[in-house]
Protein backbone atom coordinates (compact mmCIF):
# COMPACT_ATOMS: atom_id res chain seq x y z
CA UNK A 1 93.73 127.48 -140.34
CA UNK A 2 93.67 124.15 -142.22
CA UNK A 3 95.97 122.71 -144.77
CA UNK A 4 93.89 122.91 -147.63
CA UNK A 5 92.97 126.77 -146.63
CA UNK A 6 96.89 127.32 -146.26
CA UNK A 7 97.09 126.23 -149.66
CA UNK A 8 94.81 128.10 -151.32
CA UNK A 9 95.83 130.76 -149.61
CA UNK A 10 99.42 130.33 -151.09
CA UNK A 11 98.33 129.54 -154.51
CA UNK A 12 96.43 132.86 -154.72
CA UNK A 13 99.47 134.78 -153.45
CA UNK A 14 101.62 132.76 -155.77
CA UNK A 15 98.76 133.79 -159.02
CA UNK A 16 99.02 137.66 -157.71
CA UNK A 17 102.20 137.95 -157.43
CA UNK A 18 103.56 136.06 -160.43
CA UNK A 19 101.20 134.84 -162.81
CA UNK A 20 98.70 137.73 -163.10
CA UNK A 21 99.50 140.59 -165.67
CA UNK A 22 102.49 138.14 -166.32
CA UNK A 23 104.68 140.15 -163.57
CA UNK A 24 107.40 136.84 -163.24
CA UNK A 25 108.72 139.01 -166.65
CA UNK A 26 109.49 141.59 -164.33
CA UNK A 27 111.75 139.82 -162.31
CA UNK A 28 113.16 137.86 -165.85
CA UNK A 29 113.71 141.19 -167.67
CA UNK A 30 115.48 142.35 -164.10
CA UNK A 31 117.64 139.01 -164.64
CA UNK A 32 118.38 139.68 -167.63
CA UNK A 33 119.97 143.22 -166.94
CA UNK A 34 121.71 142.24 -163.80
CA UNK A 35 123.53 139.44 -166.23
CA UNK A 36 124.55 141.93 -168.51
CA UNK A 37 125.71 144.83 -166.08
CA UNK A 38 127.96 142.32 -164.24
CA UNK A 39 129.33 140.11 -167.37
CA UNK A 40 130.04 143.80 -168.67
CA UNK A 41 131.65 144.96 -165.20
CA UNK A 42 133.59 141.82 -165.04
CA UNK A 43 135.32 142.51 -168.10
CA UNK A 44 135.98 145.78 -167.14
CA UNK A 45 137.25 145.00 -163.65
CA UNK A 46 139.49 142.16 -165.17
CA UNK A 47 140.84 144.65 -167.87
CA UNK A 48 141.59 147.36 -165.46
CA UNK A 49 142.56 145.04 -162.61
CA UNK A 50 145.31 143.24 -164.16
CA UNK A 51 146.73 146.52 -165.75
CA UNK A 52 147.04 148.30 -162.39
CA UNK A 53 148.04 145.17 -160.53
CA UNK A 54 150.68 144.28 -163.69
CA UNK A 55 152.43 148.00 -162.91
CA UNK A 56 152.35 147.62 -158.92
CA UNK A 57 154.08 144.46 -158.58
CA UNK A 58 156.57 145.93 -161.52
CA UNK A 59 157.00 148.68 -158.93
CA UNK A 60 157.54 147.10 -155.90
CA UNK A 61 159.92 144.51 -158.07
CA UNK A 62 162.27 147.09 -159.46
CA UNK A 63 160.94 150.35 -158.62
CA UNK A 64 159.91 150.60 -162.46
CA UNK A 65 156.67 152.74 -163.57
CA UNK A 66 157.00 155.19 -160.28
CA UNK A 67 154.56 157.74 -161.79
CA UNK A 68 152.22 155.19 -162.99
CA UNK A 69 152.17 153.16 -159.92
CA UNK A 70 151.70 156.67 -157.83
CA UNK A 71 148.27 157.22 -159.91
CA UNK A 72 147.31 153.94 -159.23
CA UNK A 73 147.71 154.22 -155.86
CA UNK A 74 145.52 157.21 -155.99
CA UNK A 75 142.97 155.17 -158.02
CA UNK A 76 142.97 152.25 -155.32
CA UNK A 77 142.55 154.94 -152.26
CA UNK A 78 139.44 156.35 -153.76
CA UNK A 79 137.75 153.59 -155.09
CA UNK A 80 137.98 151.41 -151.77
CA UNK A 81 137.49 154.57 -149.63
CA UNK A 82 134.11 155.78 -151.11
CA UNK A 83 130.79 153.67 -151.36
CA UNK A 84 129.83 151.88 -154.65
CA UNK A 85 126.11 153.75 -154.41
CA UNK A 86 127.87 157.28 -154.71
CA UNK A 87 130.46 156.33 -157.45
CA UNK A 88 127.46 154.67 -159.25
CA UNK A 89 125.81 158.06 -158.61
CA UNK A 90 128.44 160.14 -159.82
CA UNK A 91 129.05 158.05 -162.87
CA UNK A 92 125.67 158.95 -163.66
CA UNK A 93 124.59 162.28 -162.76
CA UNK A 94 128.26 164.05 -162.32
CA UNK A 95 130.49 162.03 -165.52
CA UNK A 96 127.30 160.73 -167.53
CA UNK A 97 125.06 163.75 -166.80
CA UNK A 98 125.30 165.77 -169.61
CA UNK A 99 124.90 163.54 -172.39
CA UNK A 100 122.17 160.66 -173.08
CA UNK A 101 123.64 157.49 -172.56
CA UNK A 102 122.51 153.65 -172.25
CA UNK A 103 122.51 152.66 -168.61
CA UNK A 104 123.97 149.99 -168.75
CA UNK A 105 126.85 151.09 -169.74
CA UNK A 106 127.24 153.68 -167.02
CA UNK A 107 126.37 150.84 -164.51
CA UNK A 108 128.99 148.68 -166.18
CA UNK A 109 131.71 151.57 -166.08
CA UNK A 110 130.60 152.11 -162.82
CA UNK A 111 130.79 148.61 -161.11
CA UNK A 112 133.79 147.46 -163.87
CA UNK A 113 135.81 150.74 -162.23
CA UNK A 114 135.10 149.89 -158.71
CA UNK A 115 135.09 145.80 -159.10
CA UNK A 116 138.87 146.61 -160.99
CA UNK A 117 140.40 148.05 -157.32
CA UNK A 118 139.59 144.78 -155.61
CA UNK A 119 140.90 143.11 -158.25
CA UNK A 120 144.20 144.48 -158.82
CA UNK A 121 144.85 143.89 -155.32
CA UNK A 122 143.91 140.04 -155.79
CA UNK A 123 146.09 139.93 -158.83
CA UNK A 124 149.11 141.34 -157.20
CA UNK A 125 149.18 139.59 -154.41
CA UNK A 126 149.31 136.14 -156.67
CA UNK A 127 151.78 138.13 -159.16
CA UNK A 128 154.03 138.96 -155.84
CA UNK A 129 153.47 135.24 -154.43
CA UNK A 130 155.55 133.97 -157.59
CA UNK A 131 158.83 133.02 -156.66
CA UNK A 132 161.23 135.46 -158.24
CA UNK A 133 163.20 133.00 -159.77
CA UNK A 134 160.34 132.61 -162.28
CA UNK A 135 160.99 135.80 -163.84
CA UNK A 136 164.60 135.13 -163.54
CA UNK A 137 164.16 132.63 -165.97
CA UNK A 138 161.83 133.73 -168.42
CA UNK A 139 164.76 136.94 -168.64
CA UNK A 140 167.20 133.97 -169.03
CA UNK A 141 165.20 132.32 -172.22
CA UNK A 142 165.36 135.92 -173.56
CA UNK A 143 161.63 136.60 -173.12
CA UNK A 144 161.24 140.93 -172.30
CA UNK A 145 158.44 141.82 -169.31
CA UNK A 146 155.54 141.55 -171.09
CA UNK A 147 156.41 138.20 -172.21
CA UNK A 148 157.29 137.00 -168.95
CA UNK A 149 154.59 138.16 -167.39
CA UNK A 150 152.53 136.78 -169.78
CA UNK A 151 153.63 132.94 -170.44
CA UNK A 152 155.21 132.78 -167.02
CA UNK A 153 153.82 135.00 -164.31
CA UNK A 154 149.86 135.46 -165.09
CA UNK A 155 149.26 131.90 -165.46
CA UNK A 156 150.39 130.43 -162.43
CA UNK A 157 149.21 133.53 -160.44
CA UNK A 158 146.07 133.57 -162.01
CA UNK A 159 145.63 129.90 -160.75
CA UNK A 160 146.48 131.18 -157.35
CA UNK A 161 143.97 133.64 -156.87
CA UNK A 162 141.13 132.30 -158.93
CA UNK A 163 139.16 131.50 -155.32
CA UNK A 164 139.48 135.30 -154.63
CA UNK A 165 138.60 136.56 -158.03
CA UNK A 166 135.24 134.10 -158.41
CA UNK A 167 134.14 135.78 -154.58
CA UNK A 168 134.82 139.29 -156.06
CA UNK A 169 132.83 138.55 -158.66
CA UNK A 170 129.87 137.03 -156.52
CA UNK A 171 129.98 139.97 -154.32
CA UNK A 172 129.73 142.17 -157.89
CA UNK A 173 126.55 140.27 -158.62
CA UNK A 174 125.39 141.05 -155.54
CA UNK A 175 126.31 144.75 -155.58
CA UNK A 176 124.35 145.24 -159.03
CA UNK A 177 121.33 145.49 -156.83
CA UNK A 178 121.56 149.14 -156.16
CA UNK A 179 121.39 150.30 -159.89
CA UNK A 180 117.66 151.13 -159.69
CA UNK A 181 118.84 154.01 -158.11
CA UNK A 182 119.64 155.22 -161.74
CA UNK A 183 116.47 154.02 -163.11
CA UNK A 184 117.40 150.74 -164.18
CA UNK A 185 114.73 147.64 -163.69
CA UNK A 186 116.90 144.74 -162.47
CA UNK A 187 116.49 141.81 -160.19
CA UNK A 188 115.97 143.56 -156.85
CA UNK A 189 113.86 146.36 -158.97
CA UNK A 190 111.55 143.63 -160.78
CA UNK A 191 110.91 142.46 -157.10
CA UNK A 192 109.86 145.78 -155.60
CA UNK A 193 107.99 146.41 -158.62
CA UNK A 194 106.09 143.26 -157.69
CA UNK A 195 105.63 144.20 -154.55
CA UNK A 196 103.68 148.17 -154.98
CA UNK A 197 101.32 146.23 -156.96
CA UNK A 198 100.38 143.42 -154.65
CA UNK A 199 101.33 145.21 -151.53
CA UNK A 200 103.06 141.77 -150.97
CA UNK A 201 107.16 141.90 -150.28
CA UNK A 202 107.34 138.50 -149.10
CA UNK A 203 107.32 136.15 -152.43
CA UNK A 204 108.79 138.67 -154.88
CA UNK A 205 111.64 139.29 -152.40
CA UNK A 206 111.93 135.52 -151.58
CA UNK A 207 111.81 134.76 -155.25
CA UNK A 208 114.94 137.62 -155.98
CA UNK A 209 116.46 136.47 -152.95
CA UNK A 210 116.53 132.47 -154.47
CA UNK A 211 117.33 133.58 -158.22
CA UNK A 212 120.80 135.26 -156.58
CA UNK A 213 121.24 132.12 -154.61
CA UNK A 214 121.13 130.01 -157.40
CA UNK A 215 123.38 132.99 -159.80
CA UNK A 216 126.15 132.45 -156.62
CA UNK A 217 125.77 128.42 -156.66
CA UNK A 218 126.47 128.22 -160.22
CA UNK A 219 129.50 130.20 -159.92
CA UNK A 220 130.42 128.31 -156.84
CA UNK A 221 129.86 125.10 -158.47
CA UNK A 222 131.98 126.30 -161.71
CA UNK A 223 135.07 127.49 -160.08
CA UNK A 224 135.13 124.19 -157.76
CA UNK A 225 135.31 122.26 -161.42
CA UNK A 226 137.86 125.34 -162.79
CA UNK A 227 140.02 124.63 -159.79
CA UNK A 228 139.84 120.72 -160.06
CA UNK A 229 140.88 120.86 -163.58
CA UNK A 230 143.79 123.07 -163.08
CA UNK A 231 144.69 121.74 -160.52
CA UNK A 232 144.68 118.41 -162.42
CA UNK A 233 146.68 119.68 -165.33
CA UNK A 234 149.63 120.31 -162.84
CA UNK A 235 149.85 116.65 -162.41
């Protein structure tokens, strides 16, 4: 086969696939939900994260919050024991079955819930990687344990782990791919939606497959400046 047979071939798979019946919206409507499930589950993972990891670290400090840390404990075993795909299910068709509900906030709750177990654990281990000293003397400039944790702790901690909490967050991006299993059109869907029409996986797989590429460089790319500027500021 010749080049210009080669090309024509590609420019007609390229028409089918994409430009015909404007499909491409398929895979930008799918974009658009994936964005909005994971900016929602990020929220939700950061919320819930730094609560539970807040009350460990207490706990293994000074043995405060022993009932709270025990159901956190709980919370951590199950969500990193069980796949995302059946809490995702379960969120929908067990907690969310009953009553009519956008999707996107169960796939929020769901991925914010799960995404929040990793997290904590990232969190505390920068909370418990703060010399104790620093608390020691926020208590000395009469600030309580919220405040110290606050103005003192969170912020340098939060510097420490940032590398770990961007990854968590691209692997949540990633993870989002699995919510058409409750119906939900997003990247990954649009693509296999492209696909049972043109009976042709390979360009809107490869175009899904380079849209998350360049989702993950952008983060990459932002947390690499983040990091330079903090780390700047410290100067």
């Amino acid at each position: 086969m010749n080049n210009p047979m080669i090309l024509a071939s590609v420019k007609e798979d390229f028409y089918l696939n994409f430009i015909k019946d404007d499909r491409y919206l398929w895979l930008l409507d799918g974009l658009k939900t994936t964005l909005i499930i994971t900016v929602f589950a990020v929220i939700v993972g950061l919320i819930i994260g730094f609560l539970v990891a807040i009350i460990r670290s207490a706990h293994d400090k000074s043995g405060s919050f022993k009932i709270l840390n025990a159901i956190c404990r709980v919370y951590l075993t199950v969500i990193r024991g069980t796949p995302t795909m059946i809490q995702l299910l379960i969120m929908n068709f067990v907690i969310f079955g009953a009553v009519s509900i956008n999707k996107i906030i169960v796939g929020g709750l769901a991925f914010g819930i799960n995404s929040g177990a990793y997290v904590a654990e990232i969190v505390r281990s920068g909370i418990m990687s703060i010399d104790q000293g620093q608390t020691e003397a926020g208590r000395s400039l009469g600030l309580n344990f919220s405040q110290t944790m606050r103005l003192i702790i969170i912020p340098q901690a939060f510097k420490n782990v940032l590398p770990a909490l961007v990854n968590e967050f691209i692997v949540l991006i990633k993870e989002t791919s699995i919510i058409g299993y409750i119906g939900m059109m997003d990247l990954t869907k649009g693509a296999m939606l492209i696909q049972s029409r043109t009976y042709n996986a390979f360009w809107p797989l490869m175009a899904a497959a380079a849209i998350y590429l360049v989702i993950v460089g952008i983060l990459t790319w932002g947390m690499n400046k983040l990091e330079r500027r903090l780390r700047t500021s410290e100067r």
